[in-house]
C-alpha atoms as a PDB file:
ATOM      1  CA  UNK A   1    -157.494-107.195 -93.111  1.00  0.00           C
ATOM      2  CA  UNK A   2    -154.143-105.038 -92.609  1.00  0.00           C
ATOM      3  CA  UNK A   3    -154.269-104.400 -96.460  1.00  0.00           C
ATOM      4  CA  UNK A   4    -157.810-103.272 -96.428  1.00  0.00           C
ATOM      5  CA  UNK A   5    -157.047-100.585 -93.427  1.00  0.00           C
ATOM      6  CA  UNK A   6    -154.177 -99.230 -94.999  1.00  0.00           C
ATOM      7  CA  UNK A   7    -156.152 -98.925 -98.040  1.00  0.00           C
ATOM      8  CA  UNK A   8    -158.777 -97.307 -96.181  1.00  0.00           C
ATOM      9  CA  UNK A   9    -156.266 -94.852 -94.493  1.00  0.00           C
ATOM     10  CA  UNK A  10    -154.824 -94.174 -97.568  1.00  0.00           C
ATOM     11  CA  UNK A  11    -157.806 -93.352 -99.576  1.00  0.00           C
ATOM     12  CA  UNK A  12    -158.666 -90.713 -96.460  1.00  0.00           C
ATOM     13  CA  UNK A  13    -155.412 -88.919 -96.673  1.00  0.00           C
ATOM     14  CA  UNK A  14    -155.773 -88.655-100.478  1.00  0.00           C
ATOM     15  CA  UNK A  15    -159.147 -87.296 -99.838  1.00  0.00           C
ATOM     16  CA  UNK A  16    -158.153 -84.891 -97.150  1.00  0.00           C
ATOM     17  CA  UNK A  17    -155.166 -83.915 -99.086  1.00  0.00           C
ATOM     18  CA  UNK A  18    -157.127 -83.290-102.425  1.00  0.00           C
ATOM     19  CA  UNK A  19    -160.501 -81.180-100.362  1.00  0.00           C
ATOM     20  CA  UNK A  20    -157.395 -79.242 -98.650  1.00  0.00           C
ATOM     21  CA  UNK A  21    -156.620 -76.278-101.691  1.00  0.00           C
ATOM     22  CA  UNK A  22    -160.677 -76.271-102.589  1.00  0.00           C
ATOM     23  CA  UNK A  23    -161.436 -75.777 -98.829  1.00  0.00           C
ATOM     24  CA  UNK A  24    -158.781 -72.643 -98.754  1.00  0.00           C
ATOM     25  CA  UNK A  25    -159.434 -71.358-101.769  1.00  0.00           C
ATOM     26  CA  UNK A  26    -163.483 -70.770-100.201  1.00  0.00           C
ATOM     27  CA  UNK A  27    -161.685 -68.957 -97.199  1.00  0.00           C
ATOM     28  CA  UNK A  28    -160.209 -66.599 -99.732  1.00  0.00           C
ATOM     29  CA  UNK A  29    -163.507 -65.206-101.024  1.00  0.00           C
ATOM     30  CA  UNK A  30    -163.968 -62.228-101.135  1.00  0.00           C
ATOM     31  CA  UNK A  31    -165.948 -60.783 -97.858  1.00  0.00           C
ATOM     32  CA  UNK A  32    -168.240 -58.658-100.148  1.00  0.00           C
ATOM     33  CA  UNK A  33    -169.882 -58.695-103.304  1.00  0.00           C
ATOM     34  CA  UNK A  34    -168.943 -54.979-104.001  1.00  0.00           C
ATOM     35  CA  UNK A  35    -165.922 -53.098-105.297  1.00  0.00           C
ATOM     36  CA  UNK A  36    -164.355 -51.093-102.824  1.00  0.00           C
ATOM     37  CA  UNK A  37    -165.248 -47.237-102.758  1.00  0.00           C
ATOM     38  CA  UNK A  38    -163.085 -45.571 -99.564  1.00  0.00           C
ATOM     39  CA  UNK A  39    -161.703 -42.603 -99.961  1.00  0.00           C
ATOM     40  CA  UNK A  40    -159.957 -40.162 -97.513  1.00  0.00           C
ATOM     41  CA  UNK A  41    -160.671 -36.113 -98.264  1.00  0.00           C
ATOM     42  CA  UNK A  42    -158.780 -33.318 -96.772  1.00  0.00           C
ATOM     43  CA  UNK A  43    -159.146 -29.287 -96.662  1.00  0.00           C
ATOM     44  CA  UNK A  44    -156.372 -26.701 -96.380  1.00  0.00           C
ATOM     45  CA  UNK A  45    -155.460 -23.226 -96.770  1.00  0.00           C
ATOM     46  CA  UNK A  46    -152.780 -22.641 -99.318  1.00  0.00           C
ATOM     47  CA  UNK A  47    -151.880 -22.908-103.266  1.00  0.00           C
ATOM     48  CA  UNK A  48    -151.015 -26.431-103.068  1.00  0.00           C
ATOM     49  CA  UNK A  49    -150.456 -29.564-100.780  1.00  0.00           C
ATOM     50  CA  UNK A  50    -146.882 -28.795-100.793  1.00  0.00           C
ATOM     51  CA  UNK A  51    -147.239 -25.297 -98.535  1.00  0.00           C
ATOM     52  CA  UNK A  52    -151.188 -25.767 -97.144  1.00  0.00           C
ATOM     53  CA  UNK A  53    -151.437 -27.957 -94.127  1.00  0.00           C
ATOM     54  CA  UNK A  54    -155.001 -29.603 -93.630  1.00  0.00           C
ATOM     55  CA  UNK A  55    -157.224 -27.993 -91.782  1.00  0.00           C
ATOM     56  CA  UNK A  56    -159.715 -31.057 -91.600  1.00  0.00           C
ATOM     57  CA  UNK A  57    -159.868 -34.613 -93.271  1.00  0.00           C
ATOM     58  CA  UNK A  58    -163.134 -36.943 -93.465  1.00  0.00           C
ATOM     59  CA  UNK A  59    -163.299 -40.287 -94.535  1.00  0.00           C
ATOM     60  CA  UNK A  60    -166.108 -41.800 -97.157  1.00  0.00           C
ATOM     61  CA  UNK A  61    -167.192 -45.152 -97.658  1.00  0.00           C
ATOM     62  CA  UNK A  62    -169.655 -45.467-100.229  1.00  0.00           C
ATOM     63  CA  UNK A  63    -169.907 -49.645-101.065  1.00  0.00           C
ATOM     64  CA  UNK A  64    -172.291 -51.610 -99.362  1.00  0.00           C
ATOM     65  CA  UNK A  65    -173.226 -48.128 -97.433  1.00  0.00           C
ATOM     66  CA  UNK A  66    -172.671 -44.446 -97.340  1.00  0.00           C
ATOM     67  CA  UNK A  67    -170.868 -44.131 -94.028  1.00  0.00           C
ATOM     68  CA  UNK A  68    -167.905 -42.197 -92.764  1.00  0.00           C
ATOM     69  CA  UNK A  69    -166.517 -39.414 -90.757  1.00  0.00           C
ATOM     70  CA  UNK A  70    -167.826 -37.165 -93.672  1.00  0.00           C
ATOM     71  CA  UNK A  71    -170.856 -34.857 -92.542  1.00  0.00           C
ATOM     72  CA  UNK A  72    -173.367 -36.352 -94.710  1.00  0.00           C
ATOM     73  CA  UNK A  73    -171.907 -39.212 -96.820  1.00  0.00           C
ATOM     74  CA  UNK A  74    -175.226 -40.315 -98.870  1.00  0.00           C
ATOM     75  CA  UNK A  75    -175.014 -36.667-100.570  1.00  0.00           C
ATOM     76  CA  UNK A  76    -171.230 -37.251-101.372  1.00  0.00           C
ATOM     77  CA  UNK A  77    -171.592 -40.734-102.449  1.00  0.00           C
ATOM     78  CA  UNK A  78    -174.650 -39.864-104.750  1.00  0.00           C
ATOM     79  CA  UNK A  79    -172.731 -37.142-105.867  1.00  0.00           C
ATOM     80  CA  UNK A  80    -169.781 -39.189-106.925  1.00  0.00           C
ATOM     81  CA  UNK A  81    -171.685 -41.898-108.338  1.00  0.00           C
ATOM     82  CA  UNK A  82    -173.709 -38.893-110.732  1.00  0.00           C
ATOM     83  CA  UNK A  83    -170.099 -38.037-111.738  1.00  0.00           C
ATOM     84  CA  UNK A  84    -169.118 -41.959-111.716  1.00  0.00           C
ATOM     85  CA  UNK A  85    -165.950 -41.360-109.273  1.00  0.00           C
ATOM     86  CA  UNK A  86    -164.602 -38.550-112.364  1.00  0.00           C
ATOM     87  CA  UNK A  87    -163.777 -35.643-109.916  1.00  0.00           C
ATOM     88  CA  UNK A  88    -162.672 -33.582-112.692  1.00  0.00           C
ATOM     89  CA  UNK A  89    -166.003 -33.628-114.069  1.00  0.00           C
ATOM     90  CA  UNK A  90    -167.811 -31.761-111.269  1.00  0.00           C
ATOM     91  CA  UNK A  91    -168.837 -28.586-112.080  1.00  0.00           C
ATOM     92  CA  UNK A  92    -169.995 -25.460-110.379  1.00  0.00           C
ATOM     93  CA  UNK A  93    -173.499 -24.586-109.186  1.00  0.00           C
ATOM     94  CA  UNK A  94    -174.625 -21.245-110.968  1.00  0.00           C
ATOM     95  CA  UNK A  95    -176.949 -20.622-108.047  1.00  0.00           C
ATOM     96  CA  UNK A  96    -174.183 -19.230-105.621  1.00  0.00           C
ATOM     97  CA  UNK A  97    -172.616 -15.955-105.624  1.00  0.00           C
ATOM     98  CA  UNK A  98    -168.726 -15.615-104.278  1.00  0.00           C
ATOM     99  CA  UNK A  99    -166.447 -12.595-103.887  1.00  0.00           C
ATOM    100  CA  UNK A 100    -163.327 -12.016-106.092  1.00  0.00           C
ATOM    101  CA  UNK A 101    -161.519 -12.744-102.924  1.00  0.00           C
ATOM    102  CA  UNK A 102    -158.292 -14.455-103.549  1.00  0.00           C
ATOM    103  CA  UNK A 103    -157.696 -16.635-100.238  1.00  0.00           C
ATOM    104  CA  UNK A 104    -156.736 -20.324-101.715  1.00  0.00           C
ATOM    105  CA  UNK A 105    -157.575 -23.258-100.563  1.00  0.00           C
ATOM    106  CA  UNK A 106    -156.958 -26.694-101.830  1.00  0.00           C
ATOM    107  CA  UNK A 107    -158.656 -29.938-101.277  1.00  0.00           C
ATOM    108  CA  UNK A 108    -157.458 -33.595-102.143  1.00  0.00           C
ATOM    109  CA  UNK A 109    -159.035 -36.708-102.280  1.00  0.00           C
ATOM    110  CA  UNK A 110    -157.281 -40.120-102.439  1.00  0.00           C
ATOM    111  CA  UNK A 111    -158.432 -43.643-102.032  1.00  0.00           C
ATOM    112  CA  UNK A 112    -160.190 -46.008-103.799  1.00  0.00           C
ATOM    113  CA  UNK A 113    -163.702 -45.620-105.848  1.00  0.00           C
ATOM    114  CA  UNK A 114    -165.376 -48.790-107.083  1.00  0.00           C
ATOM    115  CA  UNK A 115    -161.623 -50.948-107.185  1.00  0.00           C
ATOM    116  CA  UNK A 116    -159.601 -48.136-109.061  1.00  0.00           C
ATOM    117  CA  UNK A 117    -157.044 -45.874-106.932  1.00  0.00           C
ATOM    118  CA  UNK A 118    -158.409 -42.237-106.879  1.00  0.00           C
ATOM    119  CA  UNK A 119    -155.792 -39.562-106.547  1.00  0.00           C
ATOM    120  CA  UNK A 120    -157.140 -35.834-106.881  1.00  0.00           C
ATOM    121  CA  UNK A 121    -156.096 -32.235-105.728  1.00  0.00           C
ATOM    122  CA  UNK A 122    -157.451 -28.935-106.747  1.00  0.00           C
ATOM    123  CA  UNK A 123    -156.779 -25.528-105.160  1.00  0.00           C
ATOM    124  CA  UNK A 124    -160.161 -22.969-105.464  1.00  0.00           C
ATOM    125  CA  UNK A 125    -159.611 -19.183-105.263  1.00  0.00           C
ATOM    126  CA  UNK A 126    -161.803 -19.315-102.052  1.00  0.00           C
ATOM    127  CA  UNK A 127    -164.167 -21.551 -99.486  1.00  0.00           C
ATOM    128  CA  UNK A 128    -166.752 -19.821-101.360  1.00  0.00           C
ATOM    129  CA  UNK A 129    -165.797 -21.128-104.528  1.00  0.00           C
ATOM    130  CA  UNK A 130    -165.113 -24.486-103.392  1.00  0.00           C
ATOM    131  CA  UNK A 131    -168.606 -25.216-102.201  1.00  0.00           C
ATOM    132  CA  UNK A 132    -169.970 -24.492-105.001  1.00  0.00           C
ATOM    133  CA  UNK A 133    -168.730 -27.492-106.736  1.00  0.00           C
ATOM    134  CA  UNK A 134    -171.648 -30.042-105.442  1.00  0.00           C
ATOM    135  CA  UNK A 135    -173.926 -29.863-102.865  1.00  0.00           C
ATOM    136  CA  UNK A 136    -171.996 -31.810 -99.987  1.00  0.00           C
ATOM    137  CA  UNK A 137    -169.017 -33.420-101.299  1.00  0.00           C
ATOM    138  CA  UNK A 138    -166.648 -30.900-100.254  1.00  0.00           C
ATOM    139  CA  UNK A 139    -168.933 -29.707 -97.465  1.00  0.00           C
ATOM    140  CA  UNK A 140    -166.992 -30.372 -94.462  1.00  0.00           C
END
């Protein structure tokens, strides 16, 4: 009888000691089906990050859902998703007219867009000019 308890205490230990690594290894799932898309964005007046302090930052979220501090994040995250997170590849509307006014001001984004880090800056000859690149992205 003491043979067949230590047995059966045994056999439970094994057990718990074996279903101990599969049980963790469910707790380190990943909370969401989606690749990360969070990104920070910041305005300034200047040439370059170096000598323009920000003036304003917002914060995006575009994975599940478009939310943020940014003024309307559906319109940035659809714009970044028609440019597939490829800031360089936004181009200007042709539908606004700006001055020749030289006042700079540069605007960065960094974060993350679908699981890859995002690092941009780009300094437009105006606010004019910036705004014209997309419809709400850099609208704030």
């Amino acid at each position: 009888m003491r043979n067949t308890a230590r047995w059966a205490a045994t056999l439970g230990l094994a057990a718990t000691a074996a279903g101990w690594p599969l049980a963790q290894a469910a707790q380190a799932a990943p909370a969401s089906l989606y690749a990360p898309s969070a990104l920070v964005l910041t305005v300034g007046h200047g040439e370059s990050t170096a000598t323009a302090a920000p003036a304003r930052a917002v914060t995006l979220s575009c994975m599940p859902t478009a939310t943020g501090t940014h003024p309307d994040p559906a319109g940035a995250c659809a714009e970044l998703r028609g440019v597939r997170g490829d800031l360089m590849a936004l181009e200007a509307r042709s539908d606004v007219m700006c001055t020749k006014e030289y006042d700079p001001v540069v605007v960065t984004v960094d974060g993350v867009w679908e699981g890859k880090r995002v690092s941009y800056e780009r300094t437009f000859a105006n606010g004019c000019v910036k705004s014209t690149y997309g419809a709400s992205l850099f609208a704030f």
